[in-house]
N, C-alpha and C. Protein backbone atom coordinates (compact mmCIF):
# COMPACT_ATOMS: atom_id res chain seq x y z
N UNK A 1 -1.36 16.48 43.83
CA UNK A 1 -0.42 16.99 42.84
C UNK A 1 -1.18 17.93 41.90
N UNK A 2 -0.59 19.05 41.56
CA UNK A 2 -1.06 20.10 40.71
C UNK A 2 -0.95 19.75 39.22
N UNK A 3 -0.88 20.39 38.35
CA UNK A 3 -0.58 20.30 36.92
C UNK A 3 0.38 21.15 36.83
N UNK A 4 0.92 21.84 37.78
CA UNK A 4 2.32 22.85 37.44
C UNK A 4 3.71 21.93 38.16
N UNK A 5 3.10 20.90 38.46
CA UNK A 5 3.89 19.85 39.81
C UNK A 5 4.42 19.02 38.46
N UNK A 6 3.71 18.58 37.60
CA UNK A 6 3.78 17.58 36.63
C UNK A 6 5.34 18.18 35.49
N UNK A 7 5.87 16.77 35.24
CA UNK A 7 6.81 16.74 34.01
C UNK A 7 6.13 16.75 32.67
N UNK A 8 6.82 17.66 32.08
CA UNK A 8 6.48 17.30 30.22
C UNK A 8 5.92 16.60 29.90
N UNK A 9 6.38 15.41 29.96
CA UNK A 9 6.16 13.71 29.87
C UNK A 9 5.03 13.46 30.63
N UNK A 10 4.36 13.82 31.43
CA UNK A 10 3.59 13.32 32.60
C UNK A 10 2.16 13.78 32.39
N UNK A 11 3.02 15.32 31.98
CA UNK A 11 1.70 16.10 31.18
C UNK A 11 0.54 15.49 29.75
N UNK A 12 1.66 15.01 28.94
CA UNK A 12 1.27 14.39 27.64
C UNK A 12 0.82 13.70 27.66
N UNK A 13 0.85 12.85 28.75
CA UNK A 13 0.21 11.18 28.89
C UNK A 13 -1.03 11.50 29.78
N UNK A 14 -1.16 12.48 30.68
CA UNK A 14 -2.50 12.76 30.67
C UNK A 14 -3.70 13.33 30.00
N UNK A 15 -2.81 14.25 29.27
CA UNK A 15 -3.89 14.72 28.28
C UNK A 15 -4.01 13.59 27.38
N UNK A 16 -3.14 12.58 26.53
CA UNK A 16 -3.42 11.78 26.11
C UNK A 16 -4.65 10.66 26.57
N UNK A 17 -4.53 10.22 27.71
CA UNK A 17 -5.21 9.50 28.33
C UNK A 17 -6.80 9.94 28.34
N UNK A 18 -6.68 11.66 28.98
CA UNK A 18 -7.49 12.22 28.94
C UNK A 18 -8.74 12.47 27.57
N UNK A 19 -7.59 12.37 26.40
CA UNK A 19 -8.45 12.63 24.92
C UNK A 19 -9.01 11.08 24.62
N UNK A 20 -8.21 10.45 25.26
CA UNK A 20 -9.01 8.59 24.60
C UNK A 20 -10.10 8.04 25.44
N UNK A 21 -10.52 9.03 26.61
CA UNK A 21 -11.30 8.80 27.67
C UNK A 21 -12.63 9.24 27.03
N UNK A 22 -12.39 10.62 26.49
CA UNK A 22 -13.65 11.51 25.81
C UNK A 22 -14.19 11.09 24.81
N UNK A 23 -13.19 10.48 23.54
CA UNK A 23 -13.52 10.40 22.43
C UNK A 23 -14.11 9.03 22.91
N UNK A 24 -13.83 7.58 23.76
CA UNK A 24 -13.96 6.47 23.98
C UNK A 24 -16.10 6.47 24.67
N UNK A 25 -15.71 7.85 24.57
CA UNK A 25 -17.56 8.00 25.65
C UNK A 25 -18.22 8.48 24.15
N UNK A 26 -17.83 9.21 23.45
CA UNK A 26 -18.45 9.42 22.48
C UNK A 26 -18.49 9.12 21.16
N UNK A 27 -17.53 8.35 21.09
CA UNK A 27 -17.40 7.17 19.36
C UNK A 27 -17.50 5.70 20.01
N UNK A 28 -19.02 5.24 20.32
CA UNK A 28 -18.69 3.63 20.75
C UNK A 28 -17.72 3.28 19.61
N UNK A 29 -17.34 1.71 20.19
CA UNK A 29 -17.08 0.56 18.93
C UNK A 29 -17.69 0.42 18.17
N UNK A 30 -17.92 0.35 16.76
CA UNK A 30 -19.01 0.05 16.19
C UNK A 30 -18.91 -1.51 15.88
N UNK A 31 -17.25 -2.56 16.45
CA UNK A 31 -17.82 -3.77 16.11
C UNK A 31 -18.34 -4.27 17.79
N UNK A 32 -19.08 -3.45 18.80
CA UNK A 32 -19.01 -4.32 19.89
C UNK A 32 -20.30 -5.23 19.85
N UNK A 33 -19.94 -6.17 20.24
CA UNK A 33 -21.14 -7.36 20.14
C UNK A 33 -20.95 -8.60 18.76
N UNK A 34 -20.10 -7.68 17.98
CA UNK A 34 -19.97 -8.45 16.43
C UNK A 34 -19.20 -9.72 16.95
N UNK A 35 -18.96 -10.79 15.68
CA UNK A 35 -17.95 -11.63 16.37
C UNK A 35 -17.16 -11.70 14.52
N UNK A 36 -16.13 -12.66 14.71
CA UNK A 36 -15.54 -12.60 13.68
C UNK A 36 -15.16 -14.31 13.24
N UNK A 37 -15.32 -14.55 11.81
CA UNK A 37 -14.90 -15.87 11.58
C UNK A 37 -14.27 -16.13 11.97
N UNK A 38 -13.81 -17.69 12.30
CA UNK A 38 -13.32 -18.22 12.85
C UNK A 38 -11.80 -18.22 12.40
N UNK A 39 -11.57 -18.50 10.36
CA UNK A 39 -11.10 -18.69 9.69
C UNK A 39 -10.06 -17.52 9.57
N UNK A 40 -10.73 -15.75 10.04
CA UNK A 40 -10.13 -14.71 9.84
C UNK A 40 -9.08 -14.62 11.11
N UNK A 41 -9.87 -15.26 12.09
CA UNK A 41 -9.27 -15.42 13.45
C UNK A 41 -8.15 -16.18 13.27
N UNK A 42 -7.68 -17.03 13.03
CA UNK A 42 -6.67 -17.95 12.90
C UNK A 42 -5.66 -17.22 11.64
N UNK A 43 -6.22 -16.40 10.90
CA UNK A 43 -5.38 -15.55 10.22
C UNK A 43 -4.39 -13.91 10.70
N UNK A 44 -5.38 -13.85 11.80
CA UNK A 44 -5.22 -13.02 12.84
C UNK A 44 -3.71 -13.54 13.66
N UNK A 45 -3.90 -14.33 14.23
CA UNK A 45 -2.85 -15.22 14.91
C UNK A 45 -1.87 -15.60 14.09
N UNK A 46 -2.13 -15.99 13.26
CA UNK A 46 -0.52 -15.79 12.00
C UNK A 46 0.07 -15.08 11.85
N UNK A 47 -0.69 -14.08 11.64
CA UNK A 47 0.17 -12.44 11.54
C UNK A 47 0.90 -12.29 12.65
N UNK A 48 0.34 -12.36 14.08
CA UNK A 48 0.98 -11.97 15.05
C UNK A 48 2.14 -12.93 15.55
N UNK A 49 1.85 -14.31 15.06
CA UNK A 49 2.69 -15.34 15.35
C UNK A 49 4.25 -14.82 14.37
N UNK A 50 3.66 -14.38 12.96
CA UNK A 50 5.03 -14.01 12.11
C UNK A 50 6.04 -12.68 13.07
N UNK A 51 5.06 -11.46 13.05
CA UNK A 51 5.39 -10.49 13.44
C UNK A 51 6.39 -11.06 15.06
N UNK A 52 6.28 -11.61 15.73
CA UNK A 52 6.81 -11.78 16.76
C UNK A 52 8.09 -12.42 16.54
N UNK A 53 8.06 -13.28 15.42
CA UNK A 53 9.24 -14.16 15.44
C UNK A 53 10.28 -13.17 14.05
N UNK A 54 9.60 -12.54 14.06
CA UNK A 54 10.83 -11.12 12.96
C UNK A 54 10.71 -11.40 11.87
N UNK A 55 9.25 -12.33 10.86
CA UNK A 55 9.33 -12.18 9.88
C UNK A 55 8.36 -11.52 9.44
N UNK A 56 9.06 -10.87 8.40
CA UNK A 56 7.91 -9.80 7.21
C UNK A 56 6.93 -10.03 6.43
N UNK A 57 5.79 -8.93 5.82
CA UNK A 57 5.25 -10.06 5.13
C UNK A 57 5.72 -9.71 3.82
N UNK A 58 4.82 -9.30 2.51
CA UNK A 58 4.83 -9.13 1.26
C UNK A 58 5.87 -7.85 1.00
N UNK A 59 6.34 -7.31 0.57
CA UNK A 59 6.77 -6.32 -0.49
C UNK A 59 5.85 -5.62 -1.16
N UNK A 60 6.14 -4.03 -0.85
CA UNK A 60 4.65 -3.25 -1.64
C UNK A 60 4.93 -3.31 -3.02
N UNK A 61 6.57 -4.08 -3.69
CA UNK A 61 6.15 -4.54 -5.20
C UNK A 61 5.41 -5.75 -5.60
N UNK A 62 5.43 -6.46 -4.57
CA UNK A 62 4.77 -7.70 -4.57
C UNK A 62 3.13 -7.59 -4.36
N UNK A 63 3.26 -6.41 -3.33
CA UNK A 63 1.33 -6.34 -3.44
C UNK A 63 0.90 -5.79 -4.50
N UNK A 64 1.73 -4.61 -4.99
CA UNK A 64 0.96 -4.13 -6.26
C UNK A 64 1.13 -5.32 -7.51
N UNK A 65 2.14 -6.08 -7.69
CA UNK A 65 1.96 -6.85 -9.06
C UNK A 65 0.85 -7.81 -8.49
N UNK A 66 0.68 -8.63 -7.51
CA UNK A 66 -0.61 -9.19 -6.92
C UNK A 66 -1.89 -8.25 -7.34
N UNK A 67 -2.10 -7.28 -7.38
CA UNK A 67 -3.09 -6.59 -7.59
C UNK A 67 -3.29 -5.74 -8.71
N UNK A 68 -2.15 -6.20 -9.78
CA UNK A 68 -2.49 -5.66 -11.38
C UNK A 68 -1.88 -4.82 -11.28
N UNK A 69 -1.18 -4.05 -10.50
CA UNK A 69 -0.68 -2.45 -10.84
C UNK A 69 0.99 -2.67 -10.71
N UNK A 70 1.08 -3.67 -10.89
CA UNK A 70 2.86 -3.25 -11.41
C UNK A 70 3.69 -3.99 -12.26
């Protein structure tokens, strides 16, 4: 298959693919090898446990009065 053969759509997702391939060879991870508390981990899984079941979290009026600014 050519690149003049390809859809719009077909196109984008290769060059996409293509740009996360390049940048992925030349920006390692910088956390690979790291590990992460255990404690943050299980906070990790909350989030995703909420997010799945359709609940939200804070209110950005609620984070800013949490954090002095409102």
């Amino acid at each position: 298959m050519q690149v003049k053969d390809l859809t719009t759509d077909e196109l984008k997702t290769l060059i996409r693919e293509t740009v996360l391939e390049v940048l992925e060879d030349f920006l390692p991870d910088p956390d690979a090898g790291m590990t992460i508390k255990e404690e943050f981990k299980q906070e990790l899984v909350e989030i995703q446990r909420r997010r799945k079941s359709g609940t939200r979290g804070i209110s950005a009026q609620e984070a800013a009065s949490r954090l002095g600014l409102g």
